[in-house]
PDB file of N, CA and C in Angstrom:
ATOM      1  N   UNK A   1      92.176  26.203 104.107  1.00  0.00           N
ATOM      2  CA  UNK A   1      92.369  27.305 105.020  1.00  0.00           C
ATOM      3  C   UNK A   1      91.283  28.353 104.856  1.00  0.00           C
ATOM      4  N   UNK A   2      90.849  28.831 103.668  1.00  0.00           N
ATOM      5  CA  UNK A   2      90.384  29.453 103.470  1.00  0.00           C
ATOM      6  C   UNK A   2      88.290  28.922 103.752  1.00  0.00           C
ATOM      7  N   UNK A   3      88.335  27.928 103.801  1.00  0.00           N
ATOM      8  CA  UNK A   3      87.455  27.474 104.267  1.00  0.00           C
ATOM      9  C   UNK A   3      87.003  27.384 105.730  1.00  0.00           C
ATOM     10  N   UNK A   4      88.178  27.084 106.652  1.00  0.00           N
ATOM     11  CA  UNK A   4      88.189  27.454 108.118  1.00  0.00           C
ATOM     12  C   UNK A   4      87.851  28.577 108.194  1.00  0.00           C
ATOM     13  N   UNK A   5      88.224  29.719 107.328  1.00  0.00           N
ATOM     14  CA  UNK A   5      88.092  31.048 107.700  1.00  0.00           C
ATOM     15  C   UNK A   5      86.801  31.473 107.592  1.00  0.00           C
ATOM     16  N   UNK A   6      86.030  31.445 106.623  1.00  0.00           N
ATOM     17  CA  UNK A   6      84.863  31.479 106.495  1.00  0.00           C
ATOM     18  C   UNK A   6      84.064  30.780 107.189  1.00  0.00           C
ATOM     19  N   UNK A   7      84.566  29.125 107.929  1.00  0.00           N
ATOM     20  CA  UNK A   7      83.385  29.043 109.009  1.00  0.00           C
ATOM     21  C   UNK A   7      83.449  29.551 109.906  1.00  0.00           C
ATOM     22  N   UNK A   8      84.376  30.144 110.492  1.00  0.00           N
ATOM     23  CA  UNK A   8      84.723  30.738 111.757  1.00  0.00           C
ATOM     24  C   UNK A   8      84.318  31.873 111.627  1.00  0.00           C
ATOM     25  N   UNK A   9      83.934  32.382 110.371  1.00  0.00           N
ATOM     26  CA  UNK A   9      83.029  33.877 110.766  1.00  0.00           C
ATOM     27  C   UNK A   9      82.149  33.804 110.573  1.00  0.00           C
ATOM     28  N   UNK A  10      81.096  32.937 110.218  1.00  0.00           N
ATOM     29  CA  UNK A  10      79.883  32.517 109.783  1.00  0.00           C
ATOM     30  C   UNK A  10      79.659  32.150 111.270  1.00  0.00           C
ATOM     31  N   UNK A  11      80.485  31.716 111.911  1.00  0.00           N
ATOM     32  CA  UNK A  11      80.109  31.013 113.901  1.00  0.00           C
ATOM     33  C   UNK A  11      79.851  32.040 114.224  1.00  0.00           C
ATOM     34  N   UNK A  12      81.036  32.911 114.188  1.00  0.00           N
ATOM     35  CA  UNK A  12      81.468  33.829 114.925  1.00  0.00           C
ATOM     36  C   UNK A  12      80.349  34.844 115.060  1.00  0.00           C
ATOM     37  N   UNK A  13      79.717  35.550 113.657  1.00  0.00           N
ATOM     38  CA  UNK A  13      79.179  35.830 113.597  1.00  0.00           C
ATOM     39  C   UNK A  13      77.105  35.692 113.577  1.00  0.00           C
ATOM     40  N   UNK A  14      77.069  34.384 113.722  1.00  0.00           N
ATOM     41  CA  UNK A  14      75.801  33.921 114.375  1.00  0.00           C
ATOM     42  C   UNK A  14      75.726  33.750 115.756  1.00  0.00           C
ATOM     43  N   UNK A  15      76.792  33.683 116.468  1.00  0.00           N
ATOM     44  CA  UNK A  15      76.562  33.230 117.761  1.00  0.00           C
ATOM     45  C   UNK A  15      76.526  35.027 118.391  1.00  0.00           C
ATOM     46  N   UNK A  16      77.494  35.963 117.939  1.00  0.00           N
ATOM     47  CA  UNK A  16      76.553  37.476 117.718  1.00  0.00           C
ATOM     48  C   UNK A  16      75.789  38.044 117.819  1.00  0.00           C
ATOM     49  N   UNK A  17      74.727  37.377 116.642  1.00  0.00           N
ATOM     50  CA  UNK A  17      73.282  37.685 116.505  1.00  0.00           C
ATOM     51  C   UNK A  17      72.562  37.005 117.479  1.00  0.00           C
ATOM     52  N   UNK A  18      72.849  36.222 117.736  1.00  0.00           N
ATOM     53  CA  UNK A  18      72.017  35.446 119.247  1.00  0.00           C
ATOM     54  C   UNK A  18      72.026  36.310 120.140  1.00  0.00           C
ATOM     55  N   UNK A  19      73.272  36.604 120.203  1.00  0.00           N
ATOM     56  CA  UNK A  19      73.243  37.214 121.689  1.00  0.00           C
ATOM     57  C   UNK A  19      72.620  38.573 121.224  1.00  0.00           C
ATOM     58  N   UNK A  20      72.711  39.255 120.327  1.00  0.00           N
ATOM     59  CA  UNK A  20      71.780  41.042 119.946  1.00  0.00           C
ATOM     60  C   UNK A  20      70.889  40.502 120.088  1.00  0.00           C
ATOM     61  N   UNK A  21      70.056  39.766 119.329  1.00  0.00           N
ATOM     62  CA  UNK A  21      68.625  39.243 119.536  1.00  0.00           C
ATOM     63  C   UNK A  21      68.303  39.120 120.806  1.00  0.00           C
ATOM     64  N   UNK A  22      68.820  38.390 122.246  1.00  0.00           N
ATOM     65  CA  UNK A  22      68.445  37.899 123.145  1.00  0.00           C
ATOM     66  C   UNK A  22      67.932  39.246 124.100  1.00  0.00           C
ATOM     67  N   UNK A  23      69.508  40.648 123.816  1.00  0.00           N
ATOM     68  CA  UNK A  23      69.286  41.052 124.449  1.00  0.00           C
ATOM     69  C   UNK A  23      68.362  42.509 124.219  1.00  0.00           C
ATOM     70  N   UNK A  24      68.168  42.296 122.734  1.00  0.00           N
ATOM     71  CA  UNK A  24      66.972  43.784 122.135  1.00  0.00           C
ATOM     72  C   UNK A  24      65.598  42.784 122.722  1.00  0.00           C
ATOM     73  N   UNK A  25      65.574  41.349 122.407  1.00  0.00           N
ATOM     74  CA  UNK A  25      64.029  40.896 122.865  1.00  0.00           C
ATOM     75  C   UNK A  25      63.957  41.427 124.171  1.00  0.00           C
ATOM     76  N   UNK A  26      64.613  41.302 125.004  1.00  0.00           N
ATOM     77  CA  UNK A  26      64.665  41.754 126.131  1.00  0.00           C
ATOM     78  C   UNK A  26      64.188  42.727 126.805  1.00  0.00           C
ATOM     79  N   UNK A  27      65.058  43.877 125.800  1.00  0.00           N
ATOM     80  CA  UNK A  27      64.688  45.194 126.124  1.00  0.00           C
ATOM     81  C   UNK A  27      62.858  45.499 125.471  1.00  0.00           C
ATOM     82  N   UNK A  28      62.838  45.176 124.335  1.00  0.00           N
ATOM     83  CA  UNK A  28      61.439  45.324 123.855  1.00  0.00           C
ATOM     84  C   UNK A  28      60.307  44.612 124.847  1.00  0.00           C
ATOM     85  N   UNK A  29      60.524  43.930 125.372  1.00  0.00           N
ATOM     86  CA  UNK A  29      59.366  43.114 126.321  1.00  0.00           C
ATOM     87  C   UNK A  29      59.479  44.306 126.979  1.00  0.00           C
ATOM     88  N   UNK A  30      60.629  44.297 127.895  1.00  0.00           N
ATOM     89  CA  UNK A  30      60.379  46.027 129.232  1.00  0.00           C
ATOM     90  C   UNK A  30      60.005  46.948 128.401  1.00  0.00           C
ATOM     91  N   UNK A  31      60.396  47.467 127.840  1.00  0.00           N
ATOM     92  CA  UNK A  31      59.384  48.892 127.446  1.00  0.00           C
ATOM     93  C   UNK A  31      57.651  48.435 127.340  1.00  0.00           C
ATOM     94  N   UNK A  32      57.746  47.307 126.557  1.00  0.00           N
ATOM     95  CA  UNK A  32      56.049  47.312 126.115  1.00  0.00           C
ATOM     96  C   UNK A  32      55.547  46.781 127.621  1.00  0.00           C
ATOM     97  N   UNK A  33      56.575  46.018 128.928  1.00  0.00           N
ATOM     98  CA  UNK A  33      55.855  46.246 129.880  1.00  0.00           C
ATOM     99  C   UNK A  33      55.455  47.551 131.007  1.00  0.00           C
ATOM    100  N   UNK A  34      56.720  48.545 130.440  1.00  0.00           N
ATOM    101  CA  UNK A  34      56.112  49.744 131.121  1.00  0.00           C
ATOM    102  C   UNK A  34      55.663  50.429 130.508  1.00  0.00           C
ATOM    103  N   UNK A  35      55.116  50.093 129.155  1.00  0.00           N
ATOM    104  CA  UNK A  35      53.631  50.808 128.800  1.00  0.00           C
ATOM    105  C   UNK A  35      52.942  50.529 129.054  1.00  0.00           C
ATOM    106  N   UNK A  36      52.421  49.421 129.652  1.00  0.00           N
ATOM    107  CA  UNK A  36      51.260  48.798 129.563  1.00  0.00           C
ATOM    108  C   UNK A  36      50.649  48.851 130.720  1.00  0.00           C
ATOM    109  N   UNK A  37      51.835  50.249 131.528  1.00  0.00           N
ATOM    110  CA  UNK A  37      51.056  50.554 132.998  1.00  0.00           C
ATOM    111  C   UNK A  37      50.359  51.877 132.830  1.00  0.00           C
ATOM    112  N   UNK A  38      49.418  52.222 133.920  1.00  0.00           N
ATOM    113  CA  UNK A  38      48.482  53.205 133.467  1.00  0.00           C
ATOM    114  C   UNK A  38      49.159  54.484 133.983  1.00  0.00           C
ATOM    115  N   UNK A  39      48.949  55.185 132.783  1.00  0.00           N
ATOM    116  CA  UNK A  39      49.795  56.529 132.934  1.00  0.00           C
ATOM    117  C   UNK A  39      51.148  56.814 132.181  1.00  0.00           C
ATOM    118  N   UNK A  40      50.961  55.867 131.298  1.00  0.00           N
ATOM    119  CA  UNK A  40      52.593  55.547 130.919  1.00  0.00           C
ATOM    120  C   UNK A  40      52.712  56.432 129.590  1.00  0.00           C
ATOM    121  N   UNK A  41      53.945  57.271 129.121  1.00  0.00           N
ATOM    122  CA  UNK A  41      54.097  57.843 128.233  1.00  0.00           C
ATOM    123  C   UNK A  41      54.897  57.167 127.264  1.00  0.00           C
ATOM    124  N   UNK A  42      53.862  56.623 126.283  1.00  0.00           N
ATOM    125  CA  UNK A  42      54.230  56.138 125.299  1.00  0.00           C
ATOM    126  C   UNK A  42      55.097  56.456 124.514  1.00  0.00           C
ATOM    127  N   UNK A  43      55.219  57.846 124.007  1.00  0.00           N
ATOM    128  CA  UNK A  43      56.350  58.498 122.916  1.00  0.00           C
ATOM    129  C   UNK A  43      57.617  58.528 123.945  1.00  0.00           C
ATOM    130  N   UNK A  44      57.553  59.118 125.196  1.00  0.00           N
ATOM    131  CA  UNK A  44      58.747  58.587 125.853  1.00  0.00           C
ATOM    132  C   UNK A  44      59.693  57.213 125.958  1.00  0.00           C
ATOM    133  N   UNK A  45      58.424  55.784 126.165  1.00  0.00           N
ATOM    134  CA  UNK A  45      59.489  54.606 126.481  1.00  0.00           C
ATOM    135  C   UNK A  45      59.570  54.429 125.118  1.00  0.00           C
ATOM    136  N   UNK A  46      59.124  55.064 123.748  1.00  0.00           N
ATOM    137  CA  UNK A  46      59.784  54.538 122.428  1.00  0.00           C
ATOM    138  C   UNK A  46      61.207  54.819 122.441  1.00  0.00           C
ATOM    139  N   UNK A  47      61.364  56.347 122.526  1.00  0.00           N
ATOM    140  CA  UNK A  47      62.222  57.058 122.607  1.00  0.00           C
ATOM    141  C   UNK A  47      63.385  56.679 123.828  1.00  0.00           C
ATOM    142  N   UNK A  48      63.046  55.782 124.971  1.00  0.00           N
ATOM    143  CA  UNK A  48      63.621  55.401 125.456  1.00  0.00           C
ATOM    144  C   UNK A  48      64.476  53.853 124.825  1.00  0.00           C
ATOM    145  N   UNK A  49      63.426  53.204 124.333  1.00  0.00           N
ATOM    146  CA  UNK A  49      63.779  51.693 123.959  1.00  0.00           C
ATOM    147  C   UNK A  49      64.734  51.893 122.780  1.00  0.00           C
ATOM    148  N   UNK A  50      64.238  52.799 121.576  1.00  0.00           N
ATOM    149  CA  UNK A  50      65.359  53.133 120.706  1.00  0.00           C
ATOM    150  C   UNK A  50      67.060  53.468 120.986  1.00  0.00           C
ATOM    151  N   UNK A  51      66.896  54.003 122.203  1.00  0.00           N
ATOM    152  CA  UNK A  51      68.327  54.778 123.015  1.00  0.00           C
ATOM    153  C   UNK A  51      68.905  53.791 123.559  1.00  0.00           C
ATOM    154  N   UNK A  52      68.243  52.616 124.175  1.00  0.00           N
ATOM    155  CA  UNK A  52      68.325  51.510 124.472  1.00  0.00           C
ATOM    156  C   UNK A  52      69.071  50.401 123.342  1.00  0.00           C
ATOM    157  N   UNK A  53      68.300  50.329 122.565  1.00  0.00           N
ATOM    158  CA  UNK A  53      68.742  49.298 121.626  1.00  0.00           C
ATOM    159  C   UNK A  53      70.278  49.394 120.545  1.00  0.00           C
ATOM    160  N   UNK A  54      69.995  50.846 120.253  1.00  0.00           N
ATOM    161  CA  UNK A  54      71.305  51.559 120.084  1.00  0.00           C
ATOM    162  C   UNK A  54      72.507  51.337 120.503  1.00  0.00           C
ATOM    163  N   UNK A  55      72.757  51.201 121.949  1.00  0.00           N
ATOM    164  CA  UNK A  55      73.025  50.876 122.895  1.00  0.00           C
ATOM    165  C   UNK A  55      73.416  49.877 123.161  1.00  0.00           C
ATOM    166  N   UNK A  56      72.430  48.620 122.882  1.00  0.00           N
ATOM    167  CA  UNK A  56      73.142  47.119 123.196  1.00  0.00           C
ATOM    168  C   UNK A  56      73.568  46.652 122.416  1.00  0.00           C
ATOM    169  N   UNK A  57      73.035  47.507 120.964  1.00  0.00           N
ATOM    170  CA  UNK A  57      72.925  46.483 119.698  1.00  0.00           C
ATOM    171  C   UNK A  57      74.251  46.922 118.932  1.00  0.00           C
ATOM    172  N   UNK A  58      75.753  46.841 119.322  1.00  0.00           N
ATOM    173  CA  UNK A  58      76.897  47.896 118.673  1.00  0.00           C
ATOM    174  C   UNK A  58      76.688  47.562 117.160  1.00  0.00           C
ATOM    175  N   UNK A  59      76.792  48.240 116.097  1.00  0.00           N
ATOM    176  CA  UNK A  59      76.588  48.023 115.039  1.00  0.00           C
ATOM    177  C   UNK A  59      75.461  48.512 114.167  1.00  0.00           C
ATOM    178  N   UNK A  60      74.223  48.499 114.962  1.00  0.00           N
ATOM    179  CA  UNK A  60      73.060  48.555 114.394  1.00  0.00           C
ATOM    180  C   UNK A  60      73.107  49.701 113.520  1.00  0.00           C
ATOM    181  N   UNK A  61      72.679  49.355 112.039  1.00  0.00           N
ATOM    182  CA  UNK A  61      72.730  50.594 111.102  1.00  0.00           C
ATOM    183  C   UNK A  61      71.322  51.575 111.451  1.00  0.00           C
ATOM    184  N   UNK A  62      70.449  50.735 111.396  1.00  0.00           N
ATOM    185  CA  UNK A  62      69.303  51.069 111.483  1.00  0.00           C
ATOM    186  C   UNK A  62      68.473  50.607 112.794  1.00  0.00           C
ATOM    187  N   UNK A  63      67.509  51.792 113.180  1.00  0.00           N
ATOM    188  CA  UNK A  63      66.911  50.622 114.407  1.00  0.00           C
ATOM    189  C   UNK A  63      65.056  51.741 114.418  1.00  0.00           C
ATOM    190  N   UNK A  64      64.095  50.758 114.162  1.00  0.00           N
ATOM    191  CA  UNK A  64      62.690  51.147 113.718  1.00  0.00           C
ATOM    192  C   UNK A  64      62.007  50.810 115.134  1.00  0.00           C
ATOM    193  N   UNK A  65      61.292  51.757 116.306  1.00  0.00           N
ATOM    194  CA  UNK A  65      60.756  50.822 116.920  1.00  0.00           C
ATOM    195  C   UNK A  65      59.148  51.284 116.942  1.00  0.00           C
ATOM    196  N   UNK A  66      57.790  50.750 117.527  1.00  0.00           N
ATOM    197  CA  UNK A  66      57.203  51.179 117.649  1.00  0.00           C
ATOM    198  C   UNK A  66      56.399  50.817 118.500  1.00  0.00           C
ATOM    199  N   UNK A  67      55.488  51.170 119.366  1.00  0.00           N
ATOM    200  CA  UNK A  67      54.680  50.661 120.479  1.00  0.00           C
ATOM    201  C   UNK A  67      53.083  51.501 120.204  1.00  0.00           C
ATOM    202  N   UNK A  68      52.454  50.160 120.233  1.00  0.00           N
ATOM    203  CA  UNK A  68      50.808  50.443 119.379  1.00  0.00           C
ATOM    204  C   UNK A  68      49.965  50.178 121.061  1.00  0.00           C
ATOM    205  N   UNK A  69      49.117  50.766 121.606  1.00  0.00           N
ATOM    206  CA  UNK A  69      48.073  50.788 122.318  1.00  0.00           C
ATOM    207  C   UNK A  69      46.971  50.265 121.550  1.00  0.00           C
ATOM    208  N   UNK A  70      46.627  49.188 122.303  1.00  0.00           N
ATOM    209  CA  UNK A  70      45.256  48.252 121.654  1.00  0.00           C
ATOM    210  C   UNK A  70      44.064  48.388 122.819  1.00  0.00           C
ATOM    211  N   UNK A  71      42.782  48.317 122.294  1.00  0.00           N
ATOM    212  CA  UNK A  71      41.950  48.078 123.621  1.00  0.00           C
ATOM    213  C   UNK A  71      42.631  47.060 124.731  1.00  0.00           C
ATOM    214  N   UNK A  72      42.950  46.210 124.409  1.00  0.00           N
ATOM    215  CA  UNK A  72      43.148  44.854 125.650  1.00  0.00           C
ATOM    216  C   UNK A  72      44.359  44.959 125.761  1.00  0.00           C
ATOM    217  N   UNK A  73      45.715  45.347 124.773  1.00  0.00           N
ATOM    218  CA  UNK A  73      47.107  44.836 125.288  1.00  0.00           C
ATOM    219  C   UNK A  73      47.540  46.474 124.562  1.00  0.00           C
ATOM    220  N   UNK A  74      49.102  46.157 124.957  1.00  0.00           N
ATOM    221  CA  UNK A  74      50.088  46.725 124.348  1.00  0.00           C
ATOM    222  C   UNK A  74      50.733  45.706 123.530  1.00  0.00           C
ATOM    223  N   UNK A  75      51.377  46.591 122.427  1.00  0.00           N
ATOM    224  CA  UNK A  75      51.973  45.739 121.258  1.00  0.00           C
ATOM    225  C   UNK A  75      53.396  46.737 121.008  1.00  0.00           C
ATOM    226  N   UNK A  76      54.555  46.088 121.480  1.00  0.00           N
ATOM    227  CA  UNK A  76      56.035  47.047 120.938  1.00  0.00           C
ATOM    228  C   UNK A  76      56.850  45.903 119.978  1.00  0.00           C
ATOM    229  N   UNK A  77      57.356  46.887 118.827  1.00  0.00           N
ATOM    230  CA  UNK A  77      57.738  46.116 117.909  1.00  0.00           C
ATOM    231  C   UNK A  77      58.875  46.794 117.518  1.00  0.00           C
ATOM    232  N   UNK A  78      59.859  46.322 117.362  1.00  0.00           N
ATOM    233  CA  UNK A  78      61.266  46.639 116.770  1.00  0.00           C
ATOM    234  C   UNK A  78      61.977  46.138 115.686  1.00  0.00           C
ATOM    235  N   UNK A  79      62.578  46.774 114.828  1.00  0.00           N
ATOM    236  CA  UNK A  79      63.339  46.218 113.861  1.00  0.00           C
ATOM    237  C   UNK A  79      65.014  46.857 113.544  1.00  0.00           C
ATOM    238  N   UNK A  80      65.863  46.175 113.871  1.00  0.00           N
ATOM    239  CA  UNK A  80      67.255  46.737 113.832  1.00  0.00           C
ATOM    240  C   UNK A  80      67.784  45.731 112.389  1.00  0.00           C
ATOM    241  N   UNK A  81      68.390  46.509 111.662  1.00  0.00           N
ATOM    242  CA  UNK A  81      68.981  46.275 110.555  1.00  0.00           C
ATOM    243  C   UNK A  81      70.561  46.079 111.318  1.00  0.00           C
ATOM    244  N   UNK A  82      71.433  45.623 111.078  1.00  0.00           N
ATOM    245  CA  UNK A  82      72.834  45.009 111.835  1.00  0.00           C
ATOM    246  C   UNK A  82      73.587  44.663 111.001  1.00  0.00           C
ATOM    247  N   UNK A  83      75.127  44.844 111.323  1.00  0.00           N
ATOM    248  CA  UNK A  83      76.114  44.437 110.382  1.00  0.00           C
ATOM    249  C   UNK A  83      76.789  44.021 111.365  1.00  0.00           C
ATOM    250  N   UNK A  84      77.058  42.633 111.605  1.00  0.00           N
ATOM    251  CA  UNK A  84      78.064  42.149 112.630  1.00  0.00           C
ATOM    252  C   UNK A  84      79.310  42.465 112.385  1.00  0.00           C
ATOM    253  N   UNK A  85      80.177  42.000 113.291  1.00  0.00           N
ATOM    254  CA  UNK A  85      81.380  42.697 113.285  1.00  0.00           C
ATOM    255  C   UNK A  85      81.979  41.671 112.332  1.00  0.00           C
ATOM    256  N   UNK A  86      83.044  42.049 112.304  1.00  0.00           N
ATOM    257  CA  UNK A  86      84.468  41.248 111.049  1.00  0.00           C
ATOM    258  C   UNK A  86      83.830  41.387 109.800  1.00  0.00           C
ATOM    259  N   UNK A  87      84.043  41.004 108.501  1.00  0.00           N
ATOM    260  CA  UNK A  87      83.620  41.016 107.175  1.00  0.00           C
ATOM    261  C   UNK A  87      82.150  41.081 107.118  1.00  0.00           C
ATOM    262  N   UNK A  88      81.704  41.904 107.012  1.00  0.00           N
ATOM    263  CA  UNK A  88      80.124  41.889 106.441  1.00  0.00           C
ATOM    264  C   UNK A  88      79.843  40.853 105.100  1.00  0.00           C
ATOM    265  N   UNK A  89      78.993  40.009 105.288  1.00  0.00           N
ATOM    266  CA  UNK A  89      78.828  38.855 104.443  1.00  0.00           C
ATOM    267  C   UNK A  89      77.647  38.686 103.909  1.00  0.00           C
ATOM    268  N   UNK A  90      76.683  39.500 105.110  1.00  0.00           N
ATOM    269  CA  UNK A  90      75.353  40.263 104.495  1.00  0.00           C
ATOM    270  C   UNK A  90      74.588  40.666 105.879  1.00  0.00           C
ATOM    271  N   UNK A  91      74.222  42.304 105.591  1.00  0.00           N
ATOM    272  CA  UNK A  91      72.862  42.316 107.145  1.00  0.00           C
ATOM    273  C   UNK A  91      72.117  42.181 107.416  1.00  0.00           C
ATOM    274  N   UNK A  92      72.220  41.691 108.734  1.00  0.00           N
ATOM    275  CA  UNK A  92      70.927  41.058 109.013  1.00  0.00           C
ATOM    276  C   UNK A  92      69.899  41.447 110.071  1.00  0.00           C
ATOM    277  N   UNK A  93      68.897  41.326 109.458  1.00  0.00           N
ATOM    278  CA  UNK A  93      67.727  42.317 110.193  1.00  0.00           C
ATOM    279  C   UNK A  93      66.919  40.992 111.515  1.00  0.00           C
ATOM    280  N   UNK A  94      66.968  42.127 112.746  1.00  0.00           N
ATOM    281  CA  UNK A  94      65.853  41.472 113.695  1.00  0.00           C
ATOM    282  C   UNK A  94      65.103  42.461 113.732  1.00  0.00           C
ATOM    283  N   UNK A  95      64.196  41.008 113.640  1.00  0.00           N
ATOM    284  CA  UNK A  95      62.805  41.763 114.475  1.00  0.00           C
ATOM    285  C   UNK A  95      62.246  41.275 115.457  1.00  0.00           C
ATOM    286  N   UNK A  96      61.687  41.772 116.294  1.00  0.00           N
ATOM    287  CA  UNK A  96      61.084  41.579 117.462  1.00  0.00           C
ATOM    288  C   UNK A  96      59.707  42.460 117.781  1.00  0.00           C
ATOM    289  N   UNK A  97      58.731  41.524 118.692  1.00  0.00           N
ATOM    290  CA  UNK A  97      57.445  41.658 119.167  1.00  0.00           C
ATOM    291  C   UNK A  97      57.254  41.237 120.461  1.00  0.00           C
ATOM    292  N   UNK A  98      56.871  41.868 121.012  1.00  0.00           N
ATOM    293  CA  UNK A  98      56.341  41.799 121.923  1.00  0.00           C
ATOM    294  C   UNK A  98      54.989  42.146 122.215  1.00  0.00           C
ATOM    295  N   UNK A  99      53.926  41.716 123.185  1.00  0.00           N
ATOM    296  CA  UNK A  99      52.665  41.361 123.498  1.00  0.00           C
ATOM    297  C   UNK A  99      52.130  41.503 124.995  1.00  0.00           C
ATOM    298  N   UNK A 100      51.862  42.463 125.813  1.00  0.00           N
ATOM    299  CA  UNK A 100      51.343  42.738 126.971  1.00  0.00           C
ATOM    300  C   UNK A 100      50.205  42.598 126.898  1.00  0.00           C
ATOM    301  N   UNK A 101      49.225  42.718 128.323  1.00  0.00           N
ATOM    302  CA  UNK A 101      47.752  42.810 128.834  1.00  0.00           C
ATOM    303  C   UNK A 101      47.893  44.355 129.298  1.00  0.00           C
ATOM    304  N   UNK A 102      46.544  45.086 129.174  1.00  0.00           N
ATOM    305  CA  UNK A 102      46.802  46.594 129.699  1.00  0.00           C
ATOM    306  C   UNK A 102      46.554  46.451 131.113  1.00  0.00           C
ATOM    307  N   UNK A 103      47.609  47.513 131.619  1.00  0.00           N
ATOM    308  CA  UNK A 103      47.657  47.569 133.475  1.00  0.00           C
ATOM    309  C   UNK A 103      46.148  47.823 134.011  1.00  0.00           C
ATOM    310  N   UNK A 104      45.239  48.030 134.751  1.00  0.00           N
ATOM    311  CA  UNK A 104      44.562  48.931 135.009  1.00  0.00           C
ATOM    312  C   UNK A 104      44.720  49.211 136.698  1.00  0.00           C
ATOM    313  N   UNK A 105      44.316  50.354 136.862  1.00  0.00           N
ATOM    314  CA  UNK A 105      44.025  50.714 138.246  1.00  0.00           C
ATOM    315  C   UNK A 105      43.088  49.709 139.081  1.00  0.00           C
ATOM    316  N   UNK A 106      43.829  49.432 140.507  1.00  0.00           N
ATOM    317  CA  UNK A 106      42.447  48.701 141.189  1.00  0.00           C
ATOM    318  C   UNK A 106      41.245  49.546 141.598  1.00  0.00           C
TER     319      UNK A 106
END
């Protein structure tokens, strides 16, 4: 019994993290794609994507994001520290990257 129980939160709780993961990658691609348009205020869509991730991610203890301007691309990167729900068994950290081309004016 006690073995059922523990796989069923070990499921329970990976199939969870799939879905946080699916939907912070998500969000991190859009922000680093509306930076990567010209004119775009960077400290804003951080500050946006953080409010964001917060947001999708229920749980998240921690959430690090950052968006780097490169000559050729944008680069947004996130890291949420997470404690899934039911028994914490240990947390687990995503991270995510994302990789744009910079917009330019025609």
């Amino acid at each position: 019994m006690a073995a059922t129980f523990l796989l069923l939160t070990v499921l329970v709780q990976t199939a969870t993290a799939m879905t946080a993961r699916s939907a912070a990658d998500a969000a991190v691609s859009a922000a680093t794609r509306r930076s990567a348009l010209p004119a775009a205020d960077i400290a804003a869509e951080a500050s946006r994507l953080r409010e964001t991730l917060d947001a999708i991610v229920p749980g998240a203890d921690s959430v690090t994001v950052d968006i780097r301007v490169r000559p050729r691309s944008v680069v947004g990167f996130a890291s949420i520290r997470w404690s899934p729900p039911g028994p914490v068994l240990v947390p687990i950290t995503i991270t995510l990257r994302a990789e744009v081309p910079l917009a330019f004016a025609p």
